[in-house]
Every structure is written in structure tokens, then in C-alpha cells.
PDB file of N, CA and C in Angstrom:
ATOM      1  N   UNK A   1      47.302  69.294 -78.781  1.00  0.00           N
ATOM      2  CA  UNK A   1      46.274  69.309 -79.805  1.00  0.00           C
ATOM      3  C   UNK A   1      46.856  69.794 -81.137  1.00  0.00           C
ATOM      4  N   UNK A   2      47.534  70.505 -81.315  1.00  0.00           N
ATOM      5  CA  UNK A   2      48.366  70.976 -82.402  1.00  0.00           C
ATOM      6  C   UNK A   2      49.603  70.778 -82.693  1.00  0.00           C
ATOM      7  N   UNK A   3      50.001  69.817 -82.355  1.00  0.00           N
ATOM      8  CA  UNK A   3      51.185  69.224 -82.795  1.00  0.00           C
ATOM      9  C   UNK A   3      50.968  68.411 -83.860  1.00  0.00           C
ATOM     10  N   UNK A   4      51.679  68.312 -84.441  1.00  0.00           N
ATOM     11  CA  UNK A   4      51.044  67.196 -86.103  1.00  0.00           C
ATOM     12  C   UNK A   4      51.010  66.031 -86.109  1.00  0.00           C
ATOM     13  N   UNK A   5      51.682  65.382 -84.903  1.00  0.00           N
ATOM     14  CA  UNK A   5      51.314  64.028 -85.026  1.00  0.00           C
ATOM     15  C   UNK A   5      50.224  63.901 -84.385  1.00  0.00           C
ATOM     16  N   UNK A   6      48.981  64.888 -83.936  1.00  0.00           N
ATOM     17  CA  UNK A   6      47.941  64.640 -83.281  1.00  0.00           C
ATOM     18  C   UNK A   6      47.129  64.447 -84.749  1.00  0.00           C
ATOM     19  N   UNK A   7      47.369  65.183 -85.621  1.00  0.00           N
ATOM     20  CA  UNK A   7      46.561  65.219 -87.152  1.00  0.00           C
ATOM     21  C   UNK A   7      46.886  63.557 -87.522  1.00  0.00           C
ATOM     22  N   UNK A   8      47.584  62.698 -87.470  1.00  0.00           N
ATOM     23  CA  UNK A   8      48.573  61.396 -88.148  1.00  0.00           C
ATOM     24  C   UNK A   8      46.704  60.376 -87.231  1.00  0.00           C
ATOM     25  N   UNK A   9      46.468  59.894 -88.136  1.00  0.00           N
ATOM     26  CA  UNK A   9      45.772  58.755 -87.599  1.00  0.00           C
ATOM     27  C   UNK A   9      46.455  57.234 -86.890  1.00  0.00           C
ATOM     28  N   UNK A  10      45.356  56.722 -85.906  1.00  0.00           N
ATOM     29  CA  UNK A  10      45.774  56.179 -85.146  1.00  0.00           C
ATOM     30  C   UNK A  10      46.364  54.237 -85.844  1.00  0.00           C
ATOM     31  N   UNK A  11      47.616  53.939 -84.978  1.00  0.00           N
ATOM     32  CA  UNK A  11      48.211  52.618 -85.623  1.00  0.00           C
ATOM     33  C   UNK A  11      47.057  51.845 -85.700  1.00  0.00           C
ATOM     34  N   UNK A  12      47.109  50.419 -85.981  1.00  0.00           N
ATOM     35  CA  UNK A  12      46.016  49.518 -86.129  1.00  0.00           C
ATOM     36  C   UNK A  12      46.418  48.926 -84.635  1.00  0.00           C
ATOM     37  N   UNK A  13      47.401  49.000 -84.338  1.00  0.00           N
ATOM     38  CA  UNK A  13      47.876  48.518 -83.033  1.00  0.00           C
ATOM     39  C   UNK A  13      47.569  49.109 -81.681  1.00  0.00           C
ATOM     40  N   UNK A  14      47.600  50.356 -82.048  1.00  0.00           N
ATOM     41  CA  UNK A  14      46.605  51.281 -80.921  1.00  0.00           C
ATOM     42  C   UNK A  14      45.092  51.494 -81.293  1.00  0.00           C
ATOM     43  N   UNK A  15      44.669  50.933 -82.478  1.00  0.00           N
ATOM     44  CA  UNK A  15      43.062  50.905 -82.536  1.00  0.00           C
ATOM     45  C   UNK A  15      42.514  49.572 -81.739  1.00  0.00           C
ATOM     46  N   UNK A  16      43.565  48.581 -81.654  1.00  0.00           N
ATOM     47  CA  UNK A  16      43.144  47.499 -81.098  1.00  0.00           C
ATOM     48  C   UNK A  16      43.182  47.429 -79.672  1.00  0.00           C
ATOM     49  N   UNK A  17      44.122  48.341 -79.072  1.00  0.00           N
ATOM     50  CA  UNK A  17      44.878  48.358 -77.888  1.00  0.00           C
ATOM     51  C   UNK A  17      43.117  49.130 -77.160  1.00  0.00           C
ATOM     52  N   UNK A  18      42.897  50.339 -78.257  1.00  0.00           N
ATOM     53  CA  UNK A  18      41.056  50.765 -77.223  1.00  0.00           C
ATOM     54  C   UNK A  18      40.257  50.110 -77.609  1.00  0.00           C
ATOM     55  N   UNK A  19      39.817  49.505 -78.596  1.00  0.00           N
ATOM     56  CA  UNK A  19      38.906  47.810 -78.605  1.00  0.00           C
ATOM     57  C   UNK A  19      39.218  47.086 -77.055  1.00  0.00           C
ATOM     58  N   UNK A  20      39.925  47.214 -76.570  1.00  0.00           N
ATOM     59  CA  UNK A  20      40.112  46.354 -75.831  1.00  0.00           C
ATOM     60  C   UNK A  20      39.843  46.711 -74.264  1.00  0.00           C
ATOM     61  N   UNK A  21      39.775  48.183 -74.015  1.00  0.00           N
ATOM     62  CA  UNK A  21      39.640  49.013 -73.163  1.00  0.00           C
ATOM     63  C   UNK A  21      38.184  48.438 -72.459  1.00  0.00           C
ATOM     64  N   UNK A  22      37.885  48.019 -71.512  1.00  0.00           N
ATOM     65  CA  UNK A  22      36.369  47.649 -70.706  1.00  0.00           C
ATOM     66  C   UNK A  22      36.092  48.575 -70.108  1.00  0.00           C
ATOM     67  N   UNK A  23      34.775  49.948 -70.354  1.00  0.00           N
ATOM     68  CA  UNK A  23      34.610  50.382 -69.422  1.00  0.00           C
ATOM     69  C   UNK A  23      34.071  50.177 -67.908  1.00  0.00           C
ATOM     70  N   UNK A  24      33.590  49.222 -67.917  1.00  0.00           N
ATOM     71  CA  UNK A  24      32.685  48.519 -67.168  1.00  0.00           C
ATOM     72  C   UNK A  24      33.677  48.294 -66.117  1.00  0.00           C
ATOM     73  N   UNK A  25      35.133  47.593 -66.227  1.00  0.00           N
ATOM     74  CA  UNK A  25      35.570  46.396 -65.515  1.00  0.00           C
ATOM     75  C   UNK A  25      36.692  48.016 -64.835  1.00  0.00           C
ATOM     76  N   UNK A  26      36.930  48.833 -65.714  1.00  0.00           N
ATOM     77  CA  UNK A  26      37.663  49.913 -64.894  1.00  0.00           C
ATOM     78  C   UNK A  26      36.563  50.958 -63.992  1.00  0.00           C
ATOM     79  N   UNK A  27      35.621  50.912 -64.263  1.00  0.00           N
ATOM     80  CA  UNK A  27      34.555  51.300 -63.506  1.00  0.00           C
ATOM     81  C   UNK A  27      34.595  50.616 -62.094  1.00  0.00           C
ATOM     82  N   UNK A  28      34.728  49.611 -62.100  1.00  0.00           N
ATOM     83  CA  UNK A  28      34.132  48.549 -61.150  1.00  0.00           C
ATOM     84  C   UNK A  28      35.746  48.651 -60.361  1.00  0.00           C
ATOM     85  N   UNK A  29      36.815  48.945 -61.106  1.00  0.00           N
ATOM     86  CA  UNK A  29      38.180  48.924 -60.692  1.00  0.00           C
ATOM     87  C   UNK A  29      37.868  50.471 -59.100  1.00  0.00           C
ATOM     88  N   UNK A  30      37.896  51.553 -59.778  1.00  0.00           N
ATOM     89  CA  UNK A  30      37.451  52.738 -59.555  1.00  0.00           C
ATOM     90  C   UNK A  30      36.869  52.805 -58.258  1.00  0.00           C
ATOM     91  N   UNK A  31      35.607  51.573 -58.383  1.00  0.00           N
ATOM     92  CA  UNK A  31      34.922  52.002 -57.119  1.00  0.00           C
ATOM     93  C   UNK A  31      35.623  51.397 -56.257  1.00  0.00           C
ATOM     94  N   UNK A  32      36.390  50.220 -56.314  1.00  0.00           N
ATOM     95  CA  UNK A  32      36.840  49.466 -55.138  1.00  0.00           C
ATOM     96  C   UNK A  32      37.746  50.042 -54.582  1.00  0.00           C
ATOM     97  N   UNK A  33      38.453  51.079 -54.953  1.00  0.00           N
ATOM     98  CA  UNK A  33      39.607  52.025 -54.705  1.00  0.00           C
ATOM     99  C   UNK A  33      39.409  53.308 -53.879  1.00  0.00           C
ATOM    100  N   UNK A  34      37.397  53.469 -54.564  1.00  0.00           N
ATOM    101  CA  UNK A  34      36.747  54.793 -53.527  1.00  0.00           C
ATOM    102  C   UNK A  34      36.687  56.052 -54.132  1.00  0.00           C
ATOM    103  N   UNK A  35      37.244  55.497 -55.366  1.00  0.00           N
ATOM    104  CA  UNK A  35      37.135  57.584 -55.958  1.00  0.00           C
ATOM    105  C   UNK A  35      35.487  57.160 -56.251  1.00  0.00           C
ATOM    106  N   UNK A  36      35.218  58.433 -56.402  1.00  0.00           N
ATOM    107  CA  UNK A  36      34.058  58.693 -56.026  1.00  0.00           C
ATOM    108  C   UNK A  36      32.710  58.824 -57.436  1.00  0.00           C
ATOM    109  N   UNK A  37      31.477  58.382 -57.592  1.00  0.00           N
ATOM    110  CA  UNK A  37      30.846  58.067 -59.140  1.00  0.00           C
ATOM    111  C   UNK A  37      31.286  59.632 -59.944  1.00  0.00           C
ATOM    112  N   UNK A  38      30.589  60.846 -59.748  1.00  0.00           N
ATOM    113  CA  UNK A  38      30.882  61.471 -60.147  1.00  0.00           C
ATOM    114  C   UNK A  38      32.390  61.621 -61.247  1.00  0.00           C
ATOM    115  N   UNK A  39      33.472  60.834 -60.600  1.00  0.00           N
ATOM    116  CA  UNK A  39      34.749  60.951 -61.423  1.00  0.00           C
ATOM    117  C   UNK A  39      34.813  59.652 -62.471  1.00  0.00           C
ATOM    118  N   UNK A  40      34.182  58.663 -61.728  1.00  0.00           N
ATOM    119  CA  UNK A  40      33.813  57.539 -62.312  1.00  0.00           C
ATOM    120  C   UNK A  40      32.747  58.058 -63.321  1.00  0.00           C
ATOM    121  N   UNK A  41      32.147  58.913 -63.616  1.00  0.00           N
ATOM    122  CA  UNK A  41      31.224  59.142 -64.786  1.00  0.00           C
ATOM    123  C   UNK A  41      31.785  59.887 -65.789  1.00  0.00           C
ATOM    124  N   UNK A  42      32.967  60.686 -65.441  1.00  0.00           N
ATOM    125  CA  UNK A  42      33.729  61.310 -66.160  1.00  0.00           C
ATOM    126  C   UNK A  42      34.401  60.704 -66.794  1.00  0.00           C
ATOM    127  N   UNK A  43      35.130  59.527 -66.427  1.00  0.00           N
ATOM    128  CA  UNK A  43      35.930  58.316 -67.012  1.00  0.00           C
ATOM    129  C   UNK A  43      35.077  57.404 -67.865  1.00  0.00           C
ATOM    130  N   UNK A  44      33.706  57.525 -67.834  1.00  0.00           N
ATOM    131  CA  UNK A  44      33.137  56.782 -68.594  1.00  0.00           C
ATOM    132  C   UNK A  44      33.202  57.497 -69.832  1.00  0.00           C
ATOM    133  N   UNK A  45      32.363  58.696 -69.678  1.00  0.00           N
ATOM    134  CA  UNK A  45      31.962  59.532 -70.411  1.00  0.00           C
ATOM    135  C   UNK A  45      32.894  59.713 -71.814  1.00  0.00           C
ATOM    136  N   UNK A  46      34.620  60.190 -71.446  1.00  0.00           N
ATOM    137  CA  UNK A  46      35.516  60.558 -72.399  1.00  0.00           C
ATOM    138  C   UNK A  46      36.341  59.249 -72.908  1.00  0.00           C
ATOM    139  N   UNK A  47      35.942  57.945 -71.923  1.00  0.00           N
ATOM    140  CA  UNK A  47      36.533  56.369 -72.462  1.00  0.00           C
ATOM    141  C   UNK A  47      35.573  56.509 -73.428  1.00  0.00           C
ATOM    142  N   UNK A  48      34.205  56.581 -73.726  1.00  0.00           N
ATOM    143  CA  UNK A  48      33.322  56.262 -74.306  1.00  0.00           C
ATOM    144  C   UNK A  48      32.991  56.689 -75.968  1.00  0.00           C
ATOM    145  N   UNK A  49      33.669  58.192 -75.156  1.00  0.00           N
ATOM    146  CA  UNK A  49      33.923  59.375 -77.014  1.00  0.00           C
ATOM    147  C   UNK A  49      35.481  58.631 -77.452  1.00  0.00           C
ATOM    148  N   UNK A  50      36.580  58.336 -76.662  1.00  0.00           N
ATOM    149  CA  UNK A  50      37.187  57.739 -76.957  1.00  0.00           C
ATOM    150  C   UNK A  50      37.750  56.645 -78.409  1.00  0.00           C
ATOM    151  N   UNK A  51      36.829  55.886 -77.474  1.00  0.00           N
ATOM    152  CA  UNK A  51      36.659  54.528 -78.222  1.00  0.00           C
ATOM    153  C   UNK A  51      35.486  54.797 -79.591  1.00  0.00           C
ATOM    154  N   UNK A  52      34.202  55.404 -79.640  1.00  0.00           N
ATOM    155  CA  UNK A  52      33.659  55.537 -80.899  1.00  0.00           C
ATOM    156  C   UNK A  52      34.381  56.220 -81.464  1.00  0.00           C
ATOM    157  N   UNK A  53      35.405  57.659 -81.194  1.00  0.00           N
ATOM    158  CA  UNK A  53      35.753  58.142 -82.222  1.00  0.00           C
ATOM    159  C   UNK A  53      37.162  57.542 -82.694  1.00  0.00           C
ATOM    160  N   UNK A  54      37.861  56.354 -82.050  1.00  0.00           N
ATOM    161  CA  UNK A  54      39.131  55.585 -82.870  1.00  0.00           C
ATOM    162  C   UNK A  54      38.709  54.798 -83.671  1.00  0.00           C
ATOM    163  N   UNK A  55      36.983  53.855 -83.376  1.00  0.00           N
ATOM    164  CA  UNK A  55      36.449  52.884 -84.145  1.00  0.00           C
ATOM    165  C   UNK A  55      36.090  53.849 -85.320  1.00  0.00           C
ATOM    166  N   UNK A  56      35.514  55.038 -85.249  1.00  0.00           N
ATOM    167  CA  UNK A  56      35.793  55.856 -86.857  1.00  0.00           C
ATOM    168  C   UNK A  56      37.175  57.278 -87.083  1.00  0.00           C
ATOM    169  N   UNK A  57      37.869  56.248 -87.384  1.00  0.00           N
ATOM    170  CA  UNK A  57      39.003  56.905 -87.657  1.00  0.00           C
ATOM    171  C   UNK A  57      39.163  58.298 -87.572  1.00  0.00           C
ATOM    172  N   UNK A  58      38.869  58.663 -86.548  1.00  0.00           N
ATOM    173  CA  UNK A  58      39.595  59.906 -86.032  1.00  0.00           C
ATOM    174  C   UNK A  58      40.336  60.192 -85.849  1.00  0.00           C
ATOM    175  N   UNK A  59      41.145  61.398 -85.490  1.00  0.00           N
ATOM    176  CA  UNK A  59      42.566  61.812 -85.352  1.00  0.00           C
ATOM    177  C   UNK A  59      42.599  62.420 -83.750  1.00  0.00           C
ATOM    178  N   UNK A  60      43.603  62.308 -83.053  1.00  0.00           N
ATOM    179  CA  UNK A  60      43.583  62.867 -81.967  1.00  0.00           C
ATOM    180  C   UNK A  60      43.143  64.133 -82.047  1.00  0.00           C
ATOM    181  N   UNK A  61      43.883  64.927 -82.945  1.00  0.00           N
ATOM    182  CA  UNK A  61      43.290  66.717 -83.221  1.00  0.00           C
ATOM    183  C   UNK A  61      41.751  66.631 -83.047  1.00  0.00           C
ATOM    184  N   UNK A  62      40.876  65.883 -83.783  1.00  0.00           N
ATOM    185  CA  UNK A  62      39.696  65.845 -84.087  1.00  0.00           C
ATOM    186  C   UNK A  62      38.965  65.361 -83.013  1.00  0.00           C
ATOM    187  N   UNK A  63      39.095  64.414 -81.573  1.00  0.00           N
ATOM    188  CA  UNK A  63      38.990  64.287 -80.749  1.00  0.00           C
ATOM    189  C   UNK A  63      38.744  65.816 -79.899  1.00  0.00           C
ATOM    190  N   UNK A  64      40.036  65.910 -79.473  1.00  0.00           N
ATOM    191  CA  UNK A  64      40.158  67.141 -79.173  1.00  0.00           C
ATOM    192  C   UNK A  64      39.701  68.044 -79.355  1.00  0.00           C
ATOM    193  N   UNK A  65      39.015  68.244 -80.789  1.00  0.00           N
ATOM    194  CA  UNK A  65      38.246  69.153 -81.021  1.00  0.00           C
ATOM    195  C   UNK A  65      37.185  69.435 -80.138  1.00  0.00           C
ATOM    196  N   UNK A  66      37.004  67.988 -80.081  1.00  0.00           N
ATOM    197  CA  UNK A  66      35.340  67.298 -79.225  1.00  0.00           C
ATOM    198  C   UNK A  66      35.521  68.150 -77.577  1.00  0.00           C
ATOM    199  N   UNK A  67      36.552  67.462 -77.095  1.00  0.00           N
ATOM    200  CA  UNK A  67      36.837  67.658 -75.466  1.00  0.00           C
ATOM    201  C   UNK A  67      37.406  69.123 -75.677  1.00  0.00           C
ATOM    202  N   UNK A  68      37.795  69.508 -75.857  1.00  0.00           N
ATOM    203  CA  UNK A  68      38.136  71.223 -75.343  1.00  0.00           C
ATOM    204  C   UNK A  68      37.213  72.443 -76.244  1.00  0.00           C
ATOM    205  N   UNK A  69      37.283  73.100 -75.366  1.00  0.00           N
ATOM    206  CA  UNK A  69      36.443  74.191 -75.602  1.00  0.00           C
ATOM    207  C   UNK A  69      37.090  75.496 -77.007  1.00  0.00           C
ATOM    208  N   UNK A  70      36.732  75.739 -77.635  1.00  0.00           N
ATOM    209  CA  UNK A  70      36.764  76.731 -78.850  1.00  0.00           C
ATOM    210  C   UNK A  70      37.328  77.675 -78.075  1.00  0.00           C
ATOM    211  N   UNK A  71      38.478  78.946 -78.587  1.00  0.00           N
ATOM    212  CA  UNK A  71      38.566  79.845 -78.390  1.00  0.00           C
ATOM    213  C   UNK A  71      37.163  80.835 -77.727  1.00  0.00           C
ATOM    214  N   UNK A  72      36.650  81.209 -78.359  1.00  0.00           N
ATOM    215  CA  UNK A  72      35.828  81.933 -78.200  1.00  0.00           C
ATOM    216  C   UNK A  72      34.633  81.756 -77.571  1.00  0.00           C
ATOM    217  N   UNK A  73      34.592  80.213 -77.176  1.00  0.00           N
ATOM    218  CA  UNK A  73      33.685  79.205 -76.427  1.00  0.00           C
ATOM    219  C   UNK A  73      33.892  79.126 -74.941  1.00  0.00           C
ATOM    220  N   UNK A  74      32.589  78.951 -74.295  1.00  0.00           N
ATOM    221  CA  UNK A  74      33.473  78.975 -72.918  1.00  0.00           C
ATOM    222  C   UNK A  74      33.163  77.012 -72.559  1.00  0.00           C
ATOM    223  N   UNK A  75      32.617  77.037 -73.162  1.00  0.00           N
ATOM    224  CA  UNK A  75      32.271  75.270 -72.600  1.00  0.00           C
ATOM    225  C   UNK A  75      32.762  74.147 -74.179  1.00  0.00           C
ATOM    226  N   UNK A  76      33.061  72.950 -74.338  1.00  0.00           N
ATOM    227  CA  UNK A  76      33.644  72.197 -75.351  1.00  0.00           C
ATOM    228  C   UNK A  76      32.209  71.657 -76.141  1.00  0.00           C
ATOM    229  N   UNK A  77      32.203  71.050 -76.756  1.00  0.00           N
ATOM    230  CA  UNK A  77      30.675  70.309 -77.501  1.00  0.00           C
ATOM    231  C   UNK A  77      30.687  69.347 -76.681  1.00  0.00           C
ATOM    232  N   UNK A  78      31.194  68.380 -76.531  1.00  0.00           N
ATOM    233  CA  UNK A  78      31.266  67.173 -75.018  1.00  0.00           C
ATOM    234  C   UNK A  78      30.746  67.817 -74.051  1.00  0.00           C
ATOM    235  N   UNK A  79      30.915  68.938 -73.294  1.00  0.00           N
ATOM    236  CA  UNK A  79      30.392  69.461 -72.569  1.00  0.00           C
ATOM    237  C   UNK A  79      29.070  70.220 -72.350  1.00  0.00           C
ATOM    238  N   UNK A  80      28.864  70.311 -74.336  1.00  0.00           N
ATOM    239  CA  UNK A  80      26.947  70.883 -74.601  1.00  0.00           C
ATOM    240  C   UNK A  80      26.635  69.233 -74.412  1.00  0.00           C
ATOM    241  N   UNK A  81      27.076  68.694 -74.963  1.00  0.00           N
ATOM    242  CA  UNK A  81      26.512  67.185 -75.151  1.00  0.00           C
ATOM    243  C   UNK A  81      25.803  66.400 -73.429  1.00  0.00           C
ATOM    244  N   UNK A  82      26.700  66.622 -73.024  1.00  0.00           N
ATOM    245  CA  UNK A  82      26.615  66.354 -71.256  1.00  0.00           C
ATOM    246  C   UNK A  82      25.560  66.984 -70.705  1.00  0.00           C
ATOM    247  N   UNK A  83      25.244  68.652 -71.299  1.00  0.00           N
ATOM    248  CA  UNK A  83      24.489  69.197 -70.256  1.00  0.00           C
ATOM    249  C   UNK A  83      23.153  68.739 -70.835  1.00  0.00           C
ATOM    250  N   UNK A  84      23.367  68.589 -72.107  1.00  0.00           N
ATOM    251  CA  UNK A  84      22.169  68.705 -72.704  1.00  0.00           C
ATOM    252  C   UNK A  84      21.022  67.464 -72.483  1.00  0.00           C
ATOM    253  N   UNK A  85      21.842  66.084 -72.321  1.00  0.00           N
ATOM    254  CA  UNK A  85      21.128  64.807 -71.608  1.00  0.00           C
ATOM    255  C   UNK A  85      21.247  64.874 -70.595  1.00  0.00           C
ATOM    256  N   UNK A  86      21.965  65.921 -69.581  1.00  0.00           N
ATOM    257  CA  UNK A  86      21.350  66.050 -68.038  1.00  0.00           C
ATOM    258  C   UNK A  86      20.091  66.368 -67.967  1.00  0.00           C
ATOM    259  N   UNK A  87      19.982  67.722 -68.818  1.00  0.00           N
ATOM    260  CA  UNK A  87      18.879  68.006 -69.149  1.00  0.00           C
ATOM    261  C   UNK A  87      17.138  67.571 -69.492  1.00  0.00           C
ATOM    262  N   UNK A  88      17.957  66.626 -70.391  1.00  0.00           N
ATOM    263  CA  UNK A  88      16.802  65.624 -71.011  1.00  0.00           C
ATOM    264  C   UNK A  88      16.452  64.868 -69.313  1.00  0.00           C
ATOM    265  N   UNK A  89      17.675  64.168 -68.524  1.00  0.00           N
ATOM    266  CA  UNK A  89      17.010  63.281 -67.679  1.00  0.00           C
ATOM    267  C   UNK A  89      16.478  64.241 -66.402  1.00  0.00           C
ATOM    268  N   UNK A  90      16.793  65.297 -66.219  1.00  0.00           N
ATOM    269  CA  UNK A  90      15.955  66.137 -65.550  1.00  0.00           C
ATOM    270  C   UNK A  90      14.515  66.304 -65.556  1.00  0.00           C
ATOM    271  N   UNK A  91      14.393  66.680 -66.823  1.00  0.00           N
ATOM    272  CA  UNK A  91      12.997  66.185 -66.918  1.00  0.00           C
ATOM    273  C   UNK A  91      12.336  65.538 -67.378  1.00  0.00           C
ATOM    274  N   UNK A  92      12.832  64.140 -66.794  1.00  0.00           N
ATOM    275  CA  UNK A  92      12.172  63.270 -66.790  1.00  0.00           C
ATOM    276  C   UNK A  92      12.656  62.394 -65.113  1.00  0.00           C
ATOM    277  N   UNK A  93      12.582  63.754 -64.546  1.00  0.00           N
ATOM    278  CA  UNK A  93      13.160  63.447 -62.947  1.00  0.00           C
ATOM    279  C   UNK A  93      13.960  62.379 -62.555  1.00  0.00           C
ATOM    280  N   UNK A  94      14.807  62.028 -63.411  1.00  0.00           N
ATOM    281  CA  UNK A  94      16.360  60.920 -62.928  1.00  0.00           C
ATOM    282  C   UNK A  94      17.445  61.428 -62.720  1.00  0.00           C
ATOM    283  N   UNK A  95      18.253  61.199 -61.485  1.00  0.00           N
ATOM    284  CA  UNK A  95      19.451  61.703 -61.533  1.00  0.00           C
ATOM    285  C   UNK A  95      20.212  60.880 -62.422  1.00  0.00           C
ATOM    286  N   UNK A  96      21.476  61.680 -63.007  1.00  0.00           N
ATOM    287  CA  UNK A  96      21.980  61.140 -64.041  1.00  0.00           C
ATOM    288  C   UNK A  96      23.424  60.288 -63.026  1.00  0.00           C
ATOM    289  N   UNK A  97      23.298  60.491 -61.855  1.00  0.00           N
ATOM    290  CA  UNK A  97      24.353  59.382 -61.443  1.00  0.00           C
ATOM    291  C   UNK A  97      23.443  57.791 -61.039  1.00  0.00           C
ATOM    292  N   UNK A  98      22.326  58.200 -60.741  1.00  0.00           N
ATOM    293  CA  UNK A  98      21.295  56.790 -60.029  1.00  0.00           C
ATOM    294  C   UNK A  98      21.331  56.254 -61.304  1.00  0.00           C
ATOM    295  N   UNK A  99      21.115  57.108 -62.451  1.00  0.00           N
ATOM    296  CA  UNK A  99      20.712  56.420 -63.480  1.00  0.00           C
ATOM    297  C   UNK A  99      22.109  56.610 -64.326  1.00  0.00           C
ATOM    298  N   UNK A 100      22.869  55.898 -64.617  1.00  0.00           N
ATOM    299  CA  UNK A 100      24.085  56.177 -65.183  1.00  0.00           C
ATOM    300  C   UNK A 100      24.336  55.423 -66.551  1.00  0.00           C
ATOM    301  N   UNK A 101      23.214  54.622 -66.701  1.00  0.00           N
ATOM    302  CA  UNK A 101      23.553  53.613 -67.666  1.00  0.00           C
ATOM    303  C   UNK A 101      22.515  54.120 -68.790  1.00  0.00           C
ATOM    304  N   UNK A 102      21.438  54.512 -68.242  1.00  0.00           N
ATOM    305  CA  UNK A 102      20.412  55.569 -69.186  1.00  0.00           C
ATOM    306  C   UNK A 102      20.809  56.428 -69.727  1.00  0.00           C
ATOM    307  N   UNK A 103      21.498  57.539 -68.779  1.00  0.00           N
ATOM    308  CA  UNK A 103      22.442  58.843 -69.060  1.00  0.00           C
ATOM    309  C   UNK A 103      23.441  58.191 -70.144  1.00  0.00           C
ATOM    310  N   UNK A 104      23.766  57.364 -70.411  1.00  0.00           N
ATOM    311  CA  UNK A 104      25.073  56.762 -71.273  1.00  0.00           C
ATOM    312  C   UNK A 104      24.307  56.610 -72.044  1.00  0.00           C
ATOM    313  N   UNK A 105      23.169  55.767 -72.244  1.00  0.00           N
ATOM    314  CA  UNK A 105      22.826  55.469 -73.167  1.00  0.00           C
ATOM    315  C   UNK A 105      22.635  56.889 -74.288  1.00  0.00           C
ATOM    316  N   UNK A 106      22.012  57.394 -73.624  1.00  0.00           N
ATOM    317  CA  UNK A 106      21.345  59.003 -74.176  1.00  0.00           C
ATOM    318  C   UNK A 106      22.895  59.920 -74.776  1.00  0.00           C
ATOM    319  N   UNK A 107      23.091  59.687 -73.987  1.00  0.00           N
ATOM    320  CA  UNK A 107      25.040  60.149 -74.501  1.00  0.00           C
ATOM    321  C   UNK A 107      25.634  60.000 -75.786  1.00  0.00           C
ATOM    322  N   UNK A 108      25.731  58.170 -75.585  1.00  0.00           N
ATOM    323  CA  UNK A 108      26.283  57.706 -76.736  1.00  0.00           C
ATOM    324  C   UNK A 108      25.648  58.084 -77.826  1.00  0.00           C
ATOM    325  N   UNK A 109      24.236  58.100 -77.891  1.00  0.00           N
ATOM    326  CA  UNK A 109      24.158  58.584 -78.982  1.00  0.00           C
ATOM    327  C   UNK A 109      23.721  60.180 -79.608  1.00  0.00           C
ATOM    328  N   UNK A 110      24.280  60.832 -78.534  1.00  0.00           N
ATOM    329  CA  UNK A 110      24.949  62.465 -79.282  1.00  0.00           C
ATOM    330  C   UNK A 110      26.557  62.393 -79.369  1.00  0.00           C
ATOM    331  N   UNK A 111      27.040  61.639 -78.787  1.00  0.00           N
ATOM    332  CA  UNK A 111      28.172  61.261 -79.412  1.00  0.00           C
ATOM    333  C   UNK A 111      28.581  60.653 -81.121  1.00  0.00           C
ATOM    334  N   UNK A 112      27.666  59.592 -81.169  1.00  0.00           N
ATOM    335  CA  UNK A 112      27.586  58.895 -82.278  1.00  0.00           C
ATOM    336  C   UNK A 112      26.701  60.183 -83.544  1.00  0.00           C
ATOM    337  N   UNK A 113      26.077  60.829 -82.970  1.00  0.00           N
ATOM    338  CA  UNK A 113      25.539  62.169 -84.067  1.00  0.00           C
ATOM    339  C   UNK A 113      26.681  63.002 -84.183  1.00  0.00           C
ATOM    340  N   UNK A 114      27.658  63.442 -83.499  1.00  0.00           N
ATOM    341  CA  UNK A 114      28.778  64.369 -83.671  1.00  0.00           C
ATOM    342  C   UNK A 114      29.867  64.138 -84.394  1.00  0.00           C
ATOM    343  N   UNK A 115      29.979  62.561 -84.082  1.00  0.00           N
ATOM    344  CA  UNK A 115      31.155  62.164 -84.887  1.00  0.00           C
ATOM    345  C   UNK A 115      30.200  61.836 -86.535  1.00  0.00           C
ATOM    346  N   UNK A 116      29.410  61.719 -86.513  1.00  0.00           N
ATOM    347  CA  UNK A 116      29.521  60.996 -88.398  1.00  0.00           C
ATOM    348  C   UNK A 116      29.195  62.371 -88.819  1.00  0.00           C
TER     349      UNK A 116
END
């Protein structure tokens, strides 16, 4: 996270390279293999912050910011973000693995509020 080429924004060649990334089709990879949804939701989850935050020029540092937790923090903002639409689908009595595509939906966009 602190190395400086994490600060250096990403090539146009590696912005294209996660354009290109399917979560769907590595999802579908995932299950046929047997790991289990739970890890498969995790892989969605950080493909997902991923890819919106290279489509707005983010920096790996700044990513990172997202996925790891603050010094003084014990949990990351990705990780308030997560609990917080568990939350939401709690009560509204859905599990967030039955319902995984709802839970995403609800996701993406506290994702999409964090990054702009």
C-alpha cells in the first residue's frame, strides 16, 4: 500500500485488462470447482470495488484505502459498507447469500457513493 508505485495510476492497458474481468463467468468458474458462495461473495464483492474504482481513476493506494482497515480502526470502510447492507437486507428478512444479486445491487451503490 505504500510503496509509490501504488500512488502511479493505472496503464490504459491494465484499465482495459479489468474492463474485461466477468464477474459472473468467474463466479460460475468458482462454483464448478466447489469453493464455497460465501468466498464466492467475497470475490465478487472486492472484483466489484475493483473494477468501479479503475473505471474512476484510482490509484492502488486509494483502493487500499477502501479494503484495509485504518490504524486506529478495527474494521476497513468495505467492511462498514458490507455490514451495513447486511444490515439493510436483514431487515428486510433476506439472506444476503440467497439473495446475492440484491445484496450487490445495494453494495454497488455504497461503493459508487465512496468512490466519487
Amino acid at each position: 500500500m505504500y510503496w509509490k508505485q501504488a500512488k502511479i495510476a493505472f496503464s490504459e492497458d491494465l484499465k482495459d485488462e479489468v474492463k474485461k474481468i466477468n464477474i459472473a463467468d468467474d463466479a460460475k468458474l468458482l462454483r464448478s470447482v466447489g469453493i464455497e458462495e460465501e468466498s464466492i461473495m467475497t470475490m465478487r464483492i472486492t472484483t466489484t470495488l475493483l473494477k468501479k474504482a479503475v473505471a474512476r481513476e484510482k490509484t492502488l493506494f486509494q483502493i487500499a484505502e477502501v479494503m484495509c482497515a485504518a490504524p486506529k480502526c478495527k474494521v476497513s470502510k468495505l467492511e462498514e459498507m458490507v455490514s451495513l447492507v447486511k444490515k439493510q437486507m436483514e431487515s428486510q428478512r433476506k439472506d444476503f447469500i440467497e439473495n446475492s444479486d440484491l445484496f450487490m445491487e445495494l453494495l454497488e451503490k455504497e461503493i459508487d457513493e465512496l468512490l466519487y
